[in-house]
N, C-alpha and C. Protein backbone atom coordinates (compact mmCIF):
# COMPACT_ATOMS: atom_id res chain seq x y z
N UNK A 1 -6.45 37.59 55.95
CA UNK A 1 -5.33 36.72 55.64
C UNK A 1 -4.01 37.34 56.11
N UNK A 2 -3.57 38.91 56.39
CA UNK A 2 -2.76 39.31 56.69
C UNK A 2 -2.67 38.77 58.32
N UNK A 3 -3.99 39.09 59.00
CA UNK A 3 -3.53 38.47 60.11
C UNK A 3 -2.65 37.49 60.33
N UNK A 4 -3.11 36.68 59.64
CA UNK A 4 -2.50 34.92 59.86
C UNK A 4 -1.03 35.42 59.54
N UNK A 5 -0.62 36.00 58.20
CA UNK A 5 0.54 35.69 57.88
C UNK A 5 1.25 36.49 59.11
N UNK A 6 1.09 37.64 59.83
CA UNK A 6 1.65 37.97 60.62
C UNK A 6 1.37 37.26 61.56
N UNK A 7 0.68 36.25 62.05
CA UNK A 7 1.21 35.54 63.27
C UNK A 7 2.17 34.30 62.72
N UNK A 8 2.13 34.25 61.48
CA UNK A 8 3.70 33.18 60.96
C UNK A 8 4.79 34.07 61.07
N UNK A 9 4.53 35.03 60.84
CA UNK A 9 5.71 36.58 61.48
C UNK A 9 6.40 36.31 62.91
N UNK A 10 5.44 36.29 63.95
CA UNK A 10 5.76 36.52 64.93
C UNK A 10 6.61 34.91 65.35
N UNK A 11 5.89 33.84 64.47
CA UNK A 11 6.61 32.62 65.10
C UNK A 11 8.14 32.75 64.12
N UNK A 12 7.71 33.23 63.28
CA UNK A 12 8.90 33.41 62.83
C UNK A 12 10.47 33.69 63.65
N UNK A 13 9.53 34.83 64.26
CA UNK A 13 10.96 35.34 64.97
C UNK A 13 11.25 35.11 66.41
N UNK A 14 10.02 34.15 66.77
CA UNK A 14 10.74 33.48 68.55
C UNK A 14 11.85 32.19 67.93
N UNK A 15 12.17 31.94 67.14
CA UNK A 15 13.08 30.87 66.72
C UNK A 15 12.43 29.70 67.36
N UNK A 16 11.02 29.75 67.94
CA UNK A 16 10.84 28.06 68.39
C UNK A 16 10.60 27.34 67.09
N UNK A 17 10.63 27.51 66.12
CA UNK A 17 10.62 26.71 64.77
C UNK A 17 12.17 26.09 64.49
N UNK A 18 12.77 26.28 64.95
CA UNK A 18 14.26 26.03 64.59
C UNK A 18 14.05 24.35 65.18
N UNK A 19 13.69 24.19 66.59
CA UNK A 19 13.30 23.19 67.28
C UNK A 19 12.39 21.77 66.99
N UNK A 20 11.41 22.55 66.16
CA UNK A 20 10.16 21.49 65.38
C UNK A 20 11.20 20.37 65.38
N UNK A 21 10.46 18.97 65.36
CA UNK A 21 11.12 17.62 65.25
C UNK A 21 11.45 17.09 63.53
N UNK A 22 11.21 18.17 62.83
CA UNK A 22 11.21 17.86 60.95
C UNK A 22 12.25 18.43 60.66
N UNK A 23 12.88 19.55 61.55
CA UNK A 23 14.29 20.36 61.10
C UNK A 23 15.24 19.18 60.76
N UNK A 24 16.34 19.73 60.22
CA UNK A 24 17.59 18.66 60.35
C UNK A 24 18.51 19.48 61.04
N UNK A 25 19.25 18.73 61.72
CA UNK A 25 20.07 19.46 62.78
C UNK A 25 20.81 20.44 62.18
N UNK A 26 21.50 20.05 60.93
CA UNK A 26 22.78 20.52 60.46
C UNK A 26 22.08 22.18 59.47
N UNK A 27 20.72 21.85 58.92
CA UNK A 27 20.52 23.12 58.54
C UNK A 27 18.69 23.45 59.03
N UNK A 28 18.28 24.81 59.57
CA UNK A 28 17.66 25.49 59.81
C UNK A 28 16.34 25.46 59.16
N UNK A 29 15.36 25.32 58.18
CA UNK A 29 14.92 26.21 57.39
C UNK A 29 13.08 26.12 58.07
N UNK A 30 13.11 27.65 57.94
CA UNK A 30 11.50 27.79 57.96
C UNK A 30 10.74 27.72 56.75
N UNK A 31 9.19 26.77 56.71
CA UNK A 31 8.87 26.58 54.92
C UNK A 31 7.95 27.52 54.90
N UNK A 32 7.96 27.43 53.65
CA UNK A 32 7.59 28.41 52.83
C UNK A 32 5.95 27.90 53.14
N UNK A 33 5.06 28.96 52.58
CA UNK A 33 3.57 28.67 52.72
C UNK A 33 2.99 28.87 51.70
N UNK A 34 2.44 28.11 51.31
CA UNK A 34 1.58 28.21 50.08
C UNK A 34 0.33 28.27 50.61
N UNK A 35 -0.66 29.15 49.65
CA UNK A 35 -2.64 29.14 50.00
C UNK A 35 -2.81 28.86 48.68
N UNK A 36 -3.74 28.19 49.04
CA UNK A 36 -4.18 27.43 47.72
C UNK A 36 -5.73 28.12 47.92
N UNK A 37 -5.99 28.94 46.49
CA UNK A 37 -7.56 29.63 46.69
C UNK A 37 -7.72 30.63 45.71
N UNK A 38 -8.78 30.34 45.09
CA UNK A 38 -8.71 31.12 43.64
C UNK A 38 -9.08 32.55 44.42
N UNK A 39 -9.10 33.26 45.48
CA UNK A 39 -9.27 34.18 45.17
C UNK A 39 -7.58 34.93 46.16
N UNK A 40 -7.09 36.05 45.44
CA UNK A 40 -5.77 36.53 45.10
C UNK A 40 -5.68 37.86 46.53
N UNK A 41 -5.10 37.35 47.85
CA UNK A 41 -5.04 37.80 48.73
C UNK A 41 -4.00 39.46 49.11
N UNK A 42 -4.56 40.67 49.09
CA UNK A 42 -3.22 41.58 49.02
C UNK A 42 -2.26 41.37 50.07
N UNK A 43 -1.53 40.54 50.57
CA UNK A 43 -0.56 39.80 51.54
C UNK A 43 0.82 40.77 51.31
N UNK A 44 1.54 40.64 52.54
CA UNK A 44 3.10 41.16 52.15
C UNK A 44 3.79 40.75 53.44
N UNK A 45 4.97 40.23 53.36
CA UNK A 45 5.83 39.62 53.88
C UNK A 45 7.13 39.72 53.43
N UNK A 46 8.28 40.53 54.37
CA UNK A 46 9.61 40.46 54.75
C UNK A 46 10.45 39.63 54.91
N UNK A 47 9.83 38.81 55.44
CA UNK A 47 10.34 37.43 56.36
C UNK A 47 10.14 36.19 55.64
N UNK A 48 9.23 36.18 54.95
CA UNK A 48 8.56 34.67 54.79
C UNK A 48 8.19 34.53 53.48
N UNK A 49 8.39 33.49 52.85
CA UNK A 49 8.06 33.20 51.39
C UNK A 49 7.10 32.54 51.11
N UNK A 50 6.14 33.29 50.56
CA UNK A 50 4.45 32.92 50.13
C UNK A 50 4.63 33.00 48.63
N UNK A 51 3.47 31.58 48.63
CA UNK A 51 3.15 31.32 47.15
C UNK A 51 1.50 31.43 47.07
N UNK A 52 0.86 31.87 46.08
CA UNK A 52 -0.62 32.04 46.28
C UNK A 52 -0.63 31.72 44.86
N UNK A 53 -2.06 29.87 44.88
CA UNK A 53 -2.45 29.77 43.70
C UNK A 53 -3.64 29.25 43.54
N UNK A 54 -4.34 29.08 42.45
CA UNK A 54 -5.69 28.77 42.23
C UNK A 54 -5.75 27.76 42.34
N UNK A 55 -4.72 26.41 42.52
CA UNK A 55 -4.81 24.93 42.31
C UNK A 55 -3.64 24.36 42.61
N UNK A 56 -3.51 23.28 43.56
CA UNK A 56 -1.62 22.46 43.60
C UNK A 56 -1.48 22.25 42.32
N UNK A 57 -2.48 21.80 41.32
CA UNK A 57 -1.08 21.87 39.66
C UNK A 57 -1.11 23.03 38.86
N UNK A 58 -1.72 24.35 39.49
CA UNK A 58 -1.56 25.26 38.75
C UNK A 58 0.15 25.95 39.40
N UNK A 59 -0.52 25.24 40.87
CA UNK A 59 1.34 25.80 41.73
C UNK A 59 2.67 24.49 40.88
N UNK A 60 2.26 23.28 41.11
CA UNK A 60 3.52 23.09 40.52
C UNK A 60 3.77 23.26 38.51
N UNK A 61 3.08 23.40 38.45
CA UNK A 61 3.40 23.86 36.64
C UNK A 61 4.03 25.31 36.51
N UNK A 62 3.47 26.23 37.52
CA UNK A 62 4.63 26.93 38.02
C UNK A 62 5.57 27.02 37.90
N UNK A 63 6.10 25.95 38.92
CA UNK A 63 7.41 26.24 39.63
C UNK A 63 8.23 24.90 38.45
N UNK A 64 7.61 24.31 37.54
CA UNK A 64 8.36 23.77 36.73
C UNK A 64 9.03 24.10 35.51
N UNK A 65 8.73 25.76 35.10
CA UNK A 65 8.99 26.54 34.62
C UNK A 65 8.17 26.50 33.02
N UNK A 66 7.01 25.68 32.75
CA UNK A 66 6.44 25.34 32.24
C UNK A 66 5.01 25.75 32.34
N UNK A 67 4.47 27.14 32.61
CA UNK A 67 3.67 27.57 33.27
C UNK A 67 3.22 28.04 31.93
N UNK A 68 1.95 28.40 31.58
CA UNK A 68 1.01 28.78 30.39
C UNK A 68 0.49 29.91 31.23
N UNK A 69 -0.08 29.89 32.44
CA UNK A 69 -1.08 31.14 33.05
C UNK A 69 0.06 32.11 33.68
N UNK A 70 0.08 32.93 33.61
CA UNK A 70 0.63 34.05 34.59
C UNK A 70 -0.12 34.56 35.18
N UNK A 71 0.30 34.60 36.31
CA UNK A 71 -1.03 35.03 37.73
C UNK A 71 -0.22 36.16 38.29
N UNK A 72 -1.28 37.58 37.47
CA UNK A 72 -0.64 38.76 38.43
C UNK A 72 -1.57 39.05 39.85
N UNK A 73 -0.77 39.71 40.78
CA UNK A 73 -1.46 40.11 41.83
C UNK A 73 -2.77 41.43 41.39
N UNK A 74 -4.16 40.64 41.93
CA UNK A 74 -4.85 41.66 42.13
C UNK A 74 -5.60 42.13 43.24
N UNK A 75 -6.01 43.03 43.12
CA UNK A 75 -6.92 43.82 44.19
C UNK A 75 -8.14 42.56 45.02
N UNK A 76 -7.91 42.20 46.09
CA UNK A 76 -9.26 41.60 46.62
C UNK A 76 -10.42 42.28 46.37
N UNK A 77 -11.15 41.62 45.94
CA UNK A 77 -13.01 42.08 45.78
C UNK A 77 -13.98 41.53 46.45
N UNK A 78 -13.27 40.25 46.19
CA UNK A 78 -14.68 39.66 46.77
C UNK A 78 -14.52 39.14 48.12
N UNK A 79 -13.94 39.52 48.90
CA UNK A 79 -14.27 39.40 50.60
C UNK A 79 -15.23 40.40 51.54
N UNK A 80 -15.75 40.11 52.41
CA UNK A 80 -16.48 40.69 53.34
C UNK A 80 -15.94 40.46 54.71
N UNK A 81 -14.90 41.63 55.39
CA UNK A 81 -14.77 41.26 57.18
C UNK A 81 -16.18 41.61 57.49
N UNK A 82 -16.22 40.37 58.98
CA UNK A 82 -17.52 40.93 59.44
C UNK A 82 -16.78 40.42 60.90
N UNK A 83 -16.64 41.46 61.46
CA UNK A 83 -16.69 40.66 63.24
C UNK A 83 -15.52 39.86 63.62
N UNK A 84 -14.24 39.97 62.72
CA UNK A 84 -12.93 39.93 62.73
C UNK A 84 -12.87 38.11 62.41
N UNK A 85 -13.96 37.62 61.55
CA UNK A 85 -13.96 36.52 60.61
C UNK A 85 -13.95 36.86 58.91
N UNK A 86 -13.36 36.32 58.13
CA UNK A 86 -13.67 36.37 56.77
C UNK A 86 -15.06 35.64 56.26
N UNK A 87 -15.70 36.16 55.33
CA UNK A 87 -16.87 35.34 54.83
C UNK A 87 -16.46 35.65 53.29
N UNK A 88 -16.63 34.44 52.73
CA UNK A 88 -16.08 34.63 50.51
C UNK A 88 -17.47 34.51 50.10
N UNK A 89 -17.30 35.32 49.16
CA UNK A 89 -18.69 35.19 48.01
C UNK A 89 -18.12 34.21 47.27
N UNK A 90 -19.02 33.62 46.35
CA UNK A 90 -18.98 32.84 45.33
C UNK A 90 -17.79 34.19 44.27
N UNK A 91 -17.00 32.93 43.96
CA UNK A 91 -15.74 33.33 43.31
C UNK A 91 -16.31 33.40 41.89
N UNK A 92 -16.28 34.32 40.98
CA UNK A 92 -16.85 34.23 39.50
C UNK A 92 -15.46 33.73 39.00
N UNK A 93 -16.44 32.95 37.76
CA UNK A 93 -15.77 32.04 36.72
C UNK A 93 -14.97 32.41 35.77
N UNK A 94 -14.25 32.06 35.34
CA UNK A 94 -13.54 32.72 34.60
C UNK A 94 -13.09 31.46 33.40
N UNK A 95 -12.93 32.60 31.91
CA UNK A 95 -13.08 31.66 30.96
C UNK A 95 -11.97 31.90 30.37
N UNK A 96 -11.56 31.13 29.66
CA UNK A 96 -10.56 30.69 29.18
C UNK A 96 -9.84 31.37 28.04
């Protein structure tokens, strides 16, 4: 997953995003990225504002400041690189 975010890095900084046909002339902005995926990616980014969540209404209950879960960053476990693809195990359940 770091890969990826560093190639949103690199577009980041040729400014051909400034151009996209969704900008508005008068202001700039590159969006933000959200992954939606219960399992909790060790990611890091300078440049770019990432949101990582288990569900779109676990992200917007979030950001409505009305949030019950707090989602700290943890350690990836359950991935396997193999051959410069990701493969996920079955994500364990988690109770309530």
């Amino acid at each position: 997953m770091q890969k990826k975010i560093d190639l949103y890095e690199d577009y980041y900084d040729t400014g051909d995003w400034k151009d996209e046909p969704w900008q508005k002339p008068d202001k700039k902005v590159f969006p933000s990225i959200l992954i939606i995926t219960p399992t909790r990616y060790a990611i890091k980014s300078t440049k770019l504002e990432i949101y990582q969540s288990p569900s779109i209404s676990d992200f917007i209950e979030s950001r409505s400041g009305e949030s019950k879960i707090q989602i700290k960053p943890q350690p990836v476990k359950n991935v396997i690189q193999t051959g410069g693809s990701l493969k996920m195990k079955k994500a364990p359940t988690q109770k309530e």
